[in-house]
Protein backbone atom coordinates (compact mmCIF):
# COMPACT_ATOMS: atom_id res chain seq x y z
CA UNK A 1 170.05 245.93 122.65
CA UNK A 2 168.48 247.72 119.40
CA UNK A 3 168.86 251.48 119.05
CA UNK A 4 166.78 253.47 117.33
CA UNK A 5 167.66 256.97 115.33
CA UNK A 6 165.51 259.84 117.18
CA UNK A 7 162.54 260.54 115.61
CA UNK A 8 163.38 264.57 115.29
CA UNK A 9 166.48 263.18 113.76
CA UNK A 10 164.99 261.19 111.18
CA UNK A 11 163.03 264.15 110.08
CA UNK A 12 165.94 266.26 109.95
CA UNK A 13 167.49 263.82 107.51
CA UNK A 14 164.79 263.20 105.64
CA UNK A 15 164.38 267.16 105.32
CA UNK A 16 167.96 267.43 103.93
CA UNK A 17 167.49 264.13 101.69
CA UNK A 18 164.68 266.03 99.96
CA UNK A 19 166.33 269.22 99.69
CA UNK A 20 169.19 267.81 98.33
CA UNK A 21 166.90 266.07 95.52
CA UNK A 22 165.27 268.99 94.75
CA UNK A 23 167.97 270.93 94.12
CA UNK A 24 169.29 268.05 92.55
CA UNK A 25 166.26 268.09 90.05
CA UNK A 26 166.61 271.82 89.49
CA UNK A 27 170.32 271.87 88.66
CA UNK A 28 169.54 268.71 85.88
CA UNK A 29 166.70 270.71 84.82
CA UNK A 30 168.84 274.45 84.68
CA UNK A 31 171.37 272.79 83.09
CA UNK A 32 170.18 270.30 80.83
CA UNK A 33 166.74 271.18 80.26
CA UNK A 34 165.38 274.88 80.53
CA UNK A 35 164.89 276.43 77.18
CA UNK A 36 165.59 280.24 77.21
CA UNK A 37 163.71 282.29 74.86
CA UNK A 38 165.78 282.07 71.25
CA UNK A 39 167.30 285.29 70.34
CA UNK A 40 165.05 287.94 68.78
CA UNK A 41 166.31 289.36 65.30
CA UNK A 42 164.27 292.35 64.60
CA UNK A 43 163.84 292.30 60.83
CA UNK A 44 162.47 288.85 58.91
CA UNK A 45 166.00 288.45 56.75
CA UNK A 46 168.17 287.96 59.84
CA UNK A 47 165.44 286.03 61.38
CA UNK A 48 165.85 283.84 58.18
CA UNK A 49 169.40 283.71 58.32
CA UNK A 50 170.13 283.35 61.70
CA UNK A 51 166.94 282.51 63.76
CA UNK A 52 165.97 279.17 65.31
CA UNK A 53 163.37 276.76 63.37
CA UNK A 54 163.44 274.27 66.58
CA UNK A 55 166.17 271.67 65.91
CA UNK A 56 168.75 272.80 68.37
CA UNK A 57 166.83 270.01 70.74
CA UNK A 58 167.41 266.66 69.09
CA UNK A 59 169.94 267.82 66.56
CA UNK A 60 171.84 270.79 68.32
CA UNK A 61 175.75 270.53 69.19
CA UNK A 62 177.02 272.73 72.44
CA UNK A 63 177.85 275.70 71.21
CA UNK A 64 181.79 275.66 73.05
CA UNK A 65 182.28 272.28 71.74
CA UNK A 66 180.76 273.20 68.22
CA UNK A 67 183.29 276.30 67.97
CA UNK A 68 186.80 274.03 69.30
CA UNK A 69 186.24 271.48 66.87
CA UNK A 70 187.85 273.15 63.61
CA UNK A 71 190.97 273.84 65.93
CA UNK A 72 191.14 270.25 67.22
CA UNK A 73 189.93 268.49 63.93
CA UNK A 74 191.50 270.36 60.87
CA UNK A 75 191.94 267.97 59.16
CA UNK A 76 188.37 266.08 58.45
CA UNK A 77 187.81 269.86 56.70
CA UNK A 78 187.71 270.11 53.38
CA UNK A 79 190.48 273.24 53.88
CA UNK A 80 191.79 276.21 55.54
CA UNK A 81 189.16 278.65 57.57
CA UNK A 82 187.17 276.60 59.80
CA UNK A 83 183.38 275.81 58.87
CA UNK A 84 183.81 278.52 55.52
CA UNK A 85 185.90 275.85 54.10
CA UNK A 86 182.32 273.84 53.21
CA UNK A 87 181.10 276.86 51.85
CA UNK A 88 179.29 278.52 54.98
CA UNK A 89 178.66 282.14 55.09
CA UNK A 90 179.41 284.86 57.29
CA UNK A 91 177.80 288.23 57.55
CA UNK A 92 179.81 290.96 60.05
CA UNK A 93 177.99 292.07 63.09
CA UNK A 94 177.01 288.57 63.76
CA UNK A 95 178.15 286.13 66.03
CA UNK A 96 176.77 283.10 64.27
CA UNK A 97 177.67 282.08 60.38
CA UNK A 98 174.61 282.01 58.05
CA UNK A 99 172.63 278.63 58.40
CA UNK A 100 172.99 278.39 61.82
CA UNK A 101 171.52 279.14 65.26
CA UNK A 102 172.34 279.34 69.03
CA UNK A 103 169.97 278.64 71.45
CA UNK A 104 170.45 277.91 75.47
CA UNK A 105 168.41 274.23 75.87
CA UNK A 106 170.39 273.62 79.39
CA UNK A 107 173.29 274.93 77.70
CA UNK A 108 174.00 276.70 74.40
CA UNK A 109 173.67 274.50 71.29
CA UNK A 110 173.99 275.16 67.37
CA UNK A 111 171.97 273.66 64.46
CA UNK A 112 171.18 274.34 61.03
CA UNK A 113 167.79 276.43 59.76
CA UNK A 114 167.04 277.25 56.24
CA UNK A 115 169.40 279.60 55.56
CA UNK A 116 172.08 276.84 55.26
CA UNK A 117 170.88 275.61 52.34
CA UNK A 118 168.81 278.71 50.83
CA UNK A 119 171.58 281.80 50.85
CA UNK A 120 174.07 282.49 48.02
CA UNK A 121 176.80 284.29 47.68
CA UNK A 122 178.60 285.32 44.04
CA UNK A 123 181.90 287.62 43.05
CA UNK A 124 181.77 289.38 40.00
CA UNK A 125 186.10 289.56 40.02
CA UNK A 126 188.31 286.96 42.14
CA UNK A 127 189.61 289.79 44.19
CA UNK A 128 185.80 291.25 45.42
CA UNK A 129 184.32 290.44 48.57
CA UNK A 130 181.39 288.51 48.42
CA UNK A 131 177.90 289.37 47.54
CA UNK A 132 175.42 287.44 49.98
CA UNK A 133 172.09 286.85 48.65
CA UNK A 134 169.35 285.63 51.40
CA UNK A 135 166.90 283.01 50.05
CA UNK A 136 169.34 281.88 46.89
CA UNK A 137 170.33 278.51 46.31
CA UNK A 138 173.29 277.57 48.33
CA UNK A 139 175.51 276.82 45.67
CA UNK A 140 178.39 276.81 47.12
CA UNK A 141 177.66 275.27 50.60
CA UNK A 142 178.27 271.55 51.14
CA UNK A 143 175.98 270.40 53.86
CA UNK A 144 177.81 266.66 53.28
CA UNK A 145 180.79 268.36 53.98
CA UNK A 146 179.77 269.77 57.60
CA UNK A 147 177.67 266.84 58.31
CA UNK A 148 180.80 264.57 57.78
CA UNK A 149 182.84 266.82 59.29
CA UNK A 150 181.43 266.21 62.42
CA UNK A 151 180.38 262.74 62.27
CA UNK A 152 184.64 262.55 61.74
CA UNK A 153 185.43 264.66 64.72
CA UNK A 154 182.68 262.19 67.17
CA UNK A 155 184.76 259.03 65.59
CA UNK A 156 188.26 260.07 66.45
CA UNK A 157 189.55 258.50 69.58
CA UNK A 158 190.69 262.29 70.36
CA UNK A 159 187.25 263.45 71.04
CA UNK A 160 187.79 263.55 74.61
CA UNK A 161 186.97 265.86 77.62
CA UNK A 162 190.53 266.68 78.44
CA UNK A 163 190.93 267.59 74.91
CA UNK A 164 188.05 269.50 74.40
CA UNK A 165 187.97 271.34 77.90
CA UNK A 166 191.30 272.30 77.16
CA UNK A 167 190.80 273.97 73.94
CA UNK A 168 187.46 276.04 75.24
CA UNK A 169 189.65 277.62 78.15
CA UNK A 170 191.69 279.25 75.52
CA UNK A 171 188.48 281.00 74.35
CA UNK A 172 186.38 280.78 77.34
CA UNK A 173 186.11 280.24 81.12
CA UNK A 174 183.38 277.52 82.26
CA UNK A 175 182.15 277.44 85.67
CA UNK A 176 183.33 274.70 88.21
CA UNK A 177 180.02 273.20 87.78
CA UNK A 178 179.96 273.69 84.12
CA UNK A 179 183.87 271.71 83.53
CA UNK A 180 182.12 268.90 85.95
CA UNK A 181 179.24 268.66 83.66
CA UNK A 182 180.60 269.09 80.31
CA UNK A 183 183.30 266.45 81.42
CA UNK A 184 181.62 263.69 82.67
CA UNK A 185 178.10 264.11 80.81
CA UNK A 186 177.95 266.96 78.07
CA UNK A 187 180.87 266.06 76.31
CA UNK A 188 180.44 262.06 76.57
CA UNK A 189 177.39 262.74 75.42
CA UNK A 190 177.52 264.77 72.59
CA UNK A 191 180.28 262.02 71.48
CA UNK A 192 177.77 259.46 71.49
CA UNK A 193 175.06 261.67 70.12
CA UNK A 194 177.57 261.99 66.71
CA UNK A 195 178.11 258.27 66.79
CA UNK A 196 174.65 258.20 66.59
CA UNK A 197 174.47 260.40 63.59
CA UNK A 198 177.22 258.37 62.09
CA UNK A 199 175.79 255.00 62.25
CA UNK A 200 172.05 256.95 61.25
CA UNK A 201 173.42 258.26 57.76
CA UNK A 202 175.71 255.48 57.00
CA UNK A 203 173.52 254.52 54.29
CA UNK A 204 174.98 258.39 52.28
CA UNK A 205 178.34 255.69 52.02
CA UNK A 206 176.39 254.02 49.03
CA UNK A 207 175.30 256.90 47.41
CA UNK A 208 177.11 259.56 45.13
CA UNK A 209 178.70 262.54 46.58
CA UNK A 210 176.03 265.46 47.02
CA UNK A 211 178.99 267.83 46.56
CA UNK A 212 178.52 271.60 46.52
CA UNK A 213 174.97 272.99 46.40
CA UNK A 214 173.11 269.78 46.23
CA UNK A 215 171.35 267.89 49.10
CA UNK A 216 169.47 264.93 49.42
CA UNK A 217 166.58 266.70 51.11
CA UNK A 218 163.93 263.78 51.48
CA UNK A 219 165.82 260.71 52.09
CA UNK A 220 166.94 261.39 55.57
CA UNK A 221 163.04 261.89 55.97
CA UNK A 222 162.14 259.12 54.83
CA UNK A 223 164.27 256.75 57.14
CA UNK A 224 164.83 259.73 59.84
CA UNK A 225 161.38 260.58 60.28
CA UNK A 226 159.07 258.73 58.57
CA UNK A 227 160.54 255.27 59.79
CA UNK A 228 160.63 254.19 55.93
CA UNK A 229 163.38 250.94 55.50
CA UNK A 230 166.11 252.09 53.60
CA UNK A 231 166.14 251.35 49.86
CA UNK A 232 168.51 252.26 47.00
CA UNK A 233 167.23 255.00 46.06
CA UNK A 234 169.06 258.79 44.80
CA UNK A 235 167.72 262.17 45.58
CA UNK A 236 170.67 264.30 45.05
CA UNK A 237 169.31 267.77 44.04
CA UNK A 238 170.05 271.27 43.48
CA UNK A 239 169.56 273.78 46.18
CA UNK A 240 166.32 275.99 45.20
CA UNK A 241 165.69 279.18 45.15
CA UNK A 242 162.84 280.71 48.04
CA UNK A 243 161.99 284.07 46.23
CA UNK A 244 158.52 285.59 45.51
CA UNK A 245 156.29 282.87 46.70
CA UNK A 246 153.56 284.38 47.10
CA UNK A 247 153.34 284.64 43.50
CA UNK A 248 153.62 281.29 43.70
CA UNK A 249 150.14 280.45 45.04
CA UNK A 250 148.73 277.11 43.49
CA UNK A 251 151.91 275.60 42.20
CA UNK A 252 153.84 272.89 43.14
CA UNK A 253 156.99 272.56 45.47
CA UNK A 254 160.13 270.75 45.36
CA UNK A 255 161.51 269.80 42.32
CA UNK A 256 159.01 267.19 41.93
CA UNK A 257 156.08 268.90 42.77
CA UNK A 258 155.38 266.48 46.07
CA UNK A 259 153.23 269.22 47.63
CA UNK A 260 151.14 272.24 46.59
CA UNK A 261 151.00 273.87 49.97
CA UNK A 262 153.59 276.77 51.35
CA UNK A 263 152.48 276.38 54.61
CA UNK A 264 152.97 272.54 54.92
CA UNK A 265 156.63 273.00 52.45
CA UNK A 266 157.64 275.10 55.61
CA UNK A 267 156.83 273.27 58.44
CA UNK A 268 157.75 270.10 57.26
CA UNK A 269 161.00 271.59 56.70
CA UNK A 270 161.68 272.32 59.62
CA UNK A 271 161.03 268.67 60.58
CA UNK A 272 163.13 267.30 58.11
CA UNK A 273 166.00 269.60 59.09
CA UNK A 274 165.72 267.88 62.99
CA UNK A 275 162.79 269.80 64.65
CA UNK A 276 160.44 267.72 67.01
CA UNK A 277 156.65 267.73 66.75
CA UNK A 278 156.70 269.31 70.45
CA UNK A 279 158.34 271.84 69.31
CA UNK A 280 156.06 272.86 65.66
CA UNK A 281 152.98 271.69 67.97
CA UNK A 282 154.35 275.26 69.95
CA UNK A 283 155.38 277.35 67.53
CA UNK A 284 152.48 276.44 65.88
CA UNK A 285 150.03 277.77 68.07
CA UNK A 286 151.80 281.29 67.33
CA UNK A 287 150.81 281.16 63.76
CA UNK A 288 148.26 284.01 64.20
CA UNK A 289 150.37 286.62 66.24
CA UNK A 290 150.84 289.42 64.42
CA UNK A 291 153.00 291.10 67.00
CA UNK A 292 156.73 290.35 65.08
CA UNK A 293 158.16 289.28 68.46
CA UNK A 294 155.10 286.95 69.16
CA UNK A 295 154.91 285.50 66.30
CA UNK A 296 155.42 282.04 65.24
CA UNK A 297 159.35 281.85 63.91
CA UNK A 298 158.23 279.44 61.21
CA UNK A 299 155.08 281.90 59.68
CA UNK A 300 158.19 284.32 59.93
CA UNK A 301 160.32 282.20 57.39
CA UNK A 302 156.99 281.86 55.25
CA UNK A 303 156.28 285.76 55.16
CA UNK A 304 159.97 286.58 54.51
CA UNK A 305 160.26 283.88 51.30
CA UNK A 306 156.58 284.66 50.18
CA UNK A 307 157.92 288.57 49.44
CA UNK A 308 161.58 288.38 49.17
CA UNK A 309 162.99 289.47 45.64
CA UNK A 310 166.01 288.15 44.12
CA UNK A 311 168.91 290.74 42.92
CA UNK A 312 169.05 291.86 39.40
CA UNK A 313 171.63 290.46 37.47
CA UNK A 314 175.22 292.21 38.24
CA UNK A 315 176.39 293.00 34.97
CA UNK A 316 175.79 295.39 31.65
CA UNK A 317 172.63 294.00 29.70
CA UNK A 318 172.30 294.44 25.80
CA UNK A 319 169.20 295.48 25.79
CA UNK A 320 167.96 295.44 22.24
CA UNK A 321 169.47 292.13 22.35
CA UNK A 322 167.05 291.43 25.49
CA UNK A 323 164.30 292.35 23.67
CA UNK A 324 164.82 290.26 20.50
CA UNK A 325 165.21 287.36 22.96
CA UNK A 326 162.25 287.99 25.09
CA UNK A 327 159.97 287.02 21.36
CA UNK A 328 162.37 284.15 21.56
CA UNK A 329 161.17 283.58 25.31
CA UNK A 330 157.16 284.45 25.37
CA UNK A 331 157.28 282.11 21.89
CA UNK A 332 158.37 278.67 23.33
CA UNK A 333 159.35 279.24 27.25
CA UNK A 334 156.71 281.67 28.55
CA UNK A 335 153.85 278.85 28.98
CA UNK A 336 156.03 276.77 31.01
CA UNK A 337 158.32 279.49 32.75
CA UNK A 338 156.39 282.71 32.94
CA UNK A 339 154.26 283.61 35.74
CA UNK A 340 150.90 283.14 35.12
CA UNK A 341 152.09 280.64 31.87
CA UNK A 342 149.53 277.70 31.20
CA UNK A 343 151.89 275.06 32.64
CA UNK A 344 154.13 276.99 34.98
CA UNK A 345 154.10 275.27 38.18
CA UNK A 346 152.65 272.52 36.77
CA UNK A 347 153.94 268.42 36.97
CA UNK A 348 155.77 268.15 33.29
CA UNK A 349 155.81 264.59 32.84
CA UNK A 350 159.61 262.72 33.16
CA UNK A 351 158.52 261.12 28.95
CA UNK A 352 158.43 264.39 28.24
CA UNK A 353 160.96 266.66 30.16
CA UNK A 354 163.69 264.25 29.77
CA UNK A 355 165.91 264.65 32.96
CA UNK A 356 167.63 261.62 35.51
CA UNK A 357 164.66 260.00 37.37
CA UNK A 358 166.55 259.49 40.39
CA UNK A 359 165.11 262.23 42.52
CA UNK A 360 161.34 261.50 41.14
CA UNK A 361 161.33 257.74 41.99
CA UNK A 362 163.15 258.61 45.59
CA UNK A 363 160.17 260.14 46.52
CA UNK A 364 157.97 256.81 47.11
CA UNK A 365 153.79 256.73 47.85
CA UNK A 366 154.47 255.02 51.28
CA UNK A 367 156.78 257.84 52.02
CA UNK A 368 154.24 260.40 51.09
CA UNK A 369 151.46 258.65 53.18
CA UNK A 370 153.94 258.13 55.77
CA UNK A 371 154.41 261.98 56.25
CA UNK A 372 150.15 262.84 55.35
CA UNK A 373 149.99 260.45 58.63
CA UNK A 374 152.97 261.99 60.38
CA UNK A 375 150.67 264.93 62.19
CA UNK A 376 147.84 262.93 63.17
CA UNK A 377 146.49 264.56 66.27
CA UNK A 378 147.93 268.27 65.50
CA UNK A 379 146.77 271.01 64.88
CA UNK A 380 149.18 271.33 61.82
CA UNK A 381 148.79 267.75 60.71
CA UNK A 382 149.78 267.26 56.86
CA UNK A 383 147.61 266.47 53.59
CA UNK A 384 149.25 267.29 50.47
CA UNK A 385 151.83 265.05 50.27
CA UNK A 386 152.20 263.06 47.12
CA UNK A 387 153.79 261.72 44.41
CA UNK A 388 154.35 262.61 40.58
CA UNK A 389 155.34 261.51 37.39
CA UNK A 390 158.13 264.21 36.22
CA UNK A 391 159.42 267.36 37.31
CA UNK A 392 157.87 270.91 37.77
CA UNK A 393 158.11 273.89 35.24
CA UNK A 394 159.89 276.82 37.93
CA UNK A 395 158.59 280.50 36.95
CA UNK A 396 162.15 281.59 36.66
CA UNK A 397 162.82 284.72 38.86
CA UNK A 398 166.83 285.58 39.39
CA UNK A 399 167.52 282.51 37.10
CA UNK A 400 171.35 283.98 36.99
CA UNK A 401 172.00 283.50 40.22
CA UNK A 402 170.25 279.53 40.16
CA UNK A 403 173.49 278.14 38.60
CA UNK A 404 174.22 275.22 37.84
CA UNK A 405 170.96 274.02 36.12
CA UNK A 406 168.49 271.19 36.24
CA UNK A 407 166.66 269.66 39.16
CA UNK A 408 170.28 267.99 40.04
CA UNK A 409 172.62 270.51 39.13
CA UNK A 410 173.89 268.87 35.90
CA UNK A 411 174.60 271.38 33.42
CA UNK A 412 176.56 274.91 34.91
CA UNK A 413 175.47 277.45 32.55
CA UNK A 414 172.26 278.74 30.84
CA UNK A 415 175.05 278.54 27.31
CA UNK A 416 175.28 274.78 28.42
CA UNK A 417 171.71 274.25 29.07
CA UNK A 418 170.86 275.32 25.41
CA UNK A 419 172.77 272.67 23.96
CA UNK A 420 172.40 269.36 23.09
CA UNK A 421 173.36 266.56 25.92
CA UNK A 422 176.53 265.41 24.27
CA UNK A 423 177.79 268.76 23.77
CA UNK A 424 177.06 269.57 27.71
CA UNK A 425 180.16 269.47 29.82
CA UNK A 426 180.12 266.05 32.13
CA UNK A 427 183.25 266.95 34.26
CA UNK A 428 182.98 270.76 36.01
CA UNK A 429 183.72 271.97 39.50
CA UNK A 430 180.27 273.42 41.60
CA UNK A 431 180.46 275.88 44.41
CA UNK A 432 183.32 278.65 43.25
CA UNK A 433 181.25 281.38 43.09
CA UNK A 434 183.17 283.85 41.10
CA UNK A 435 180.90 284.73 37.94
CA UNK A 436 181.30 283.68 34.15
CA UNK A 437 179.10 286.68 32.40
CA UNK A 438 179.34 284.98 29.05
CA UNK A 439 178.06 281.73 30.14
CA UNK A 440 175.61 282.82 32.72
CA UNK A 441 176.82 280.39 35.27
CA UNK A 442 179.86 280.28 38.13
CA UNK A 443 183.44 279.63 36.82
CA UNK A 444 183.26 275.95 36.84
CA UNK A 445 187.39 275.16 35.67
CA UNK A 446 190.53 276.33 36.63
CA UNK A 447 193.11 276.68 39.49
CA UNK A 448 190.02 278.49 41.85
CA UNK A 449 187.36 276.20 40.86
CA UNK A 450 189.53 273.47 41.16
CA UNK A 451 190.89 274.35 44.54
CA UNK A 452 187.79 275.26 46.32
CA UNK A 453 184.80 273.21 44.65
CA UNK A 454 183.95 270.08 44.24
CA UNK A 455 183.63 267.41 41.08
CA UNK A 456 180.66 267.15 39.49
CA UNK A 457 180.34 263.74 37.28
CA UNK A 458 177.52 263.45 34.93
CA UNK A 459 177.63 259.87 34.70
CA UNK A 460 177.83 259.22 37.76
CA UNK A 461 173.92 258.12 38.95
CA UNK A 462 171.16 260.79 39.57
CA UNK A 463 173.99 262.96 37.99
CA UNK A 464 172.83 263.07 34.17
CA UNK A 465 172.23 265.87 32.19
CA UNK A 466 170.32 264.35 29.39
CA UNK A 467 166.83 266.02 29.12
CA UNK A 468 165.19 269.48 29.09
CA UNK A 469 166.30 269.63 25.19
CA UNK A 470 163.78 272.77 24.44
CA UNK A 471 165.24 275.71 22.83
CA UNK A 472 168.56 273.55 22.01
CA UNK A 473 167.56 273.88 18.14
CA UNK A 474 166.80 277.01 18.11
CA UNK A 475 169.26 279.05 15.55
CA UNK A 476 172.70 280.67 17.27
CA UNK A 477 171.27 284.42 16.99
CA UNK A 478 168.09 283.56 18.98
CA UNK A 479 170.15 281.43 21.51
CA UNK A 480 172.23 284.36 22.07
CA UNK A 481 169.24 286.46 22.20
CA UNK A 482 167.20 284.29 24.72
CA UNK A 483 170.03 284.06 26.84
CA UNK A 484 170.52 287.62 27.27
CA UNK A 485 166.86 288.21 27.80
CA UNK A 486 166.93 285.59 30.49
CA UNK A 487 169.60 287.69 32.41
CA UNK A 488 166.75 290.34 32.67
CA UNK A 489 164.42 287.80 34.84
């Protein structure tokens, strides 16, 4: 004879079944899901260096497993001292190195922001501490280096929860809940998130080095974002400098001049560094507070670089030598390299300039329609996107501090630059940042250099440092003379 469950029962179970689903949903939602509000740094330079510009979503790594990996990995690092050993920066009274945010998405996570790439630092002895310098070209960071780093640390057969777990107790105590999660999903999935990034920039394996202070900036966009097929191309560049922009107004961006707008440069940044659309489509929408804390973090970045100044240069300047060397200057620099000069900011054609064409012929027309098209629907969507044909005259503010020189980095001091290719040095070291006053560059050889930078190989491709042959026949008294006026910029 058939039973049957009581009907008050059945509700009773079906009550709990739902209450345990809910709660169910909230806990995957607490824990994986709800985005706390990013920390709030009061003035626009710490914002810069250590606020969020929205990738910690699709590109962020848990913050406990992101700070055990230097202990469990050493070895896939470049050297002694953790993450500084690819050049990262660290400021005191900060939790977080320079380049890098935390933000609670479920959990914590860490990702870059602009400051990885866009803050210096220089010595002016071995011995000093170093001087940090918001918005400078990261010259000696190696974003390769990190990247690589972890893509290693995901690959090793040692990247396991009992590993991992074990190391974060010495620094921290996780919840029961929270060792549950991070064993059986967090950290299997942040594994297969860096296999992921492994197998996504495996075409970097057939490619130069970037080494310190260069990126390829536009080539993970292109096959990241923009869904371009992967080609053969080179856009291993110098770092660049984010000072005074709002000088700026009307000239062209990126070394190749591929847009003229600072609003677009900035978000589109941010995309290229891993932020989502969702996100920019919300941070967006804050563009118009004025209110600091309710303001949009990414018109933040664009107020801080449109006013920030660079530092003067750090040592003794001759300065009747200076001003010998600025008739030098105004007489055959100042149109291309002055502020307000007839073709500063301009497109100088490659025929003319001179310099490797790697970088300018990365940079392809479908790409640039590709990312005109990319904000269709938004409210930010893009339209100056473009390609050129050469490389853009920089106004020159803090051009000390932009060592080494040239749209890739070639050439490691302003004494270099003013000489003709084959008396340029094709073997140096990048990313020591002690100072070489006589050269106006970094100490690029020796024990130091050797020991913490990395090669740089003019013949290697997108590496030459042919071109930009202005001022190289000018006589040795003005050379001296423009160089020590340039010190004063």
């Amino acid at each position: 004879m058939m039973t049957s469950t009581p009907r008050p029962r059945r509700r009773i179970t079906w009550v709990v079944l739902i209450i345990l689903a809910l709660a169910g949903g909230l806990m995957t939602y607490v824990k994986f899901f709800r985005e706390e509000p990013p920390p709030y740094f009061a003035s626009d330079e710490d914002h810069f260096l250590f606020g969020s510009v929205g990738t910690e979503g699709e590109q962020g790594v848990p913050y406990w497993i992101w700070l055990v990996l230097p202990r469990i990995f050493p070895e896939y690092l470049p050297g002694p001292g953790g993450y500084a050993s690819t050049g990262i920066l660290s400021r005191d009274g900060h939790e977080m190195p320079i380049g890098l945010s935390k933000v609670t998405i479920g959990f914590p996570r860490v990702a870059i922001n602009c400051a990885m790439c866009h803050t210096a630092s220089y010595r002016l002895h071995p011995g000093d501490p170093p001087t940090i310098v918001p918005a400078a070209p990261s010259h000696q960071t190696a974003p390769q280096q990190y990247l690589r780093f972890l893509i290693a640390c995901g690959s090793d057969p040692r990247f396991t929860a009992s590993t991992i777990l074990g190391e974060i107790a010495k620094n921290h105590r996780l919840s029961v809940l929270d060792r549950l999660l991070y064993r059986f999903a967090i950290i299997p999935a942040t594994r297969r998130g860096l296999l992921r990034l492994r197998d996504g920039n495996s075409w970097m394996q057939q490619r130069p080095d970037w080494g310190r202070g260069r990126i390829d900036p536009f080539n993970p966009v292109k096959f990241r974002v923009l869904g371009q097929p992967i080609d053969a191309t080179i856009g291993n560049s110098d770092m660049v400098p984010l000072w005074n922009l709002k000088q700026h107004a009307g000239y062209a961006y990126h070394w190749d001049g591929l847009n003229t707008n600072l609003q677009e440069v900035v978000l589109s940044s941010a995309l290229g560094d891993g932020a989502t659309r969702k996100w920019v489509d919300r941070d967006f929408a804050k563009w118009n507070n004025t209110r600091p804390e309710e303001m949009s973090s990414l018109r933040r970045v664009q107020n801080y670089i449109s006013n920030v100044q660079p530092p003067p240069y750090p040592f003794a300047i001759n300065r009747e030598l200076a001003a010998a060397g600025a008739l030098v200057f105004n007489a055959g620099c100042a149109s291309c390299h002055a502020i307000g000069g007839a073709r500063t900011g301009t497109v100088i054609p490659l025929a003319e300039v001179g310099t490797d064409r790697h970088r300018l012929d990365m940079w392809t027309p479908a790409s640039a329609t590709a990312y005109n098209a990319y904000g269709e629907g938004h409210a930010w969507k893009f339209s100056a996107f473009r390609t050129t044909g050469g490389y853009v005259s920089v106004p020159l503010e803090g051009l000390w501090l932009r060592a080494p020189y040239l749209h890739n980095g070639s050439v490691p001091s302003l004494v270099d630059l003013l000489e003709r290719t084959d008396r340029r040095p094709t073997l140096f070291r990048r990313g020591y940042d002690v100072y070489d006053p006589i050269h106006v560059g970094f100490v690029s050889a020796g024990p130091e250099a050797d020991r913490v930078g990395t090669v740089f190989d003019a013949d290697q491709p997108g590496n030459s440092n042919d071109g930009h042959l202005y001022g190289t026949d000018l006589s040795a008294g003005d050379k001296i003379a423009l160089v020590e006026y340039l010190k004063t910029l």
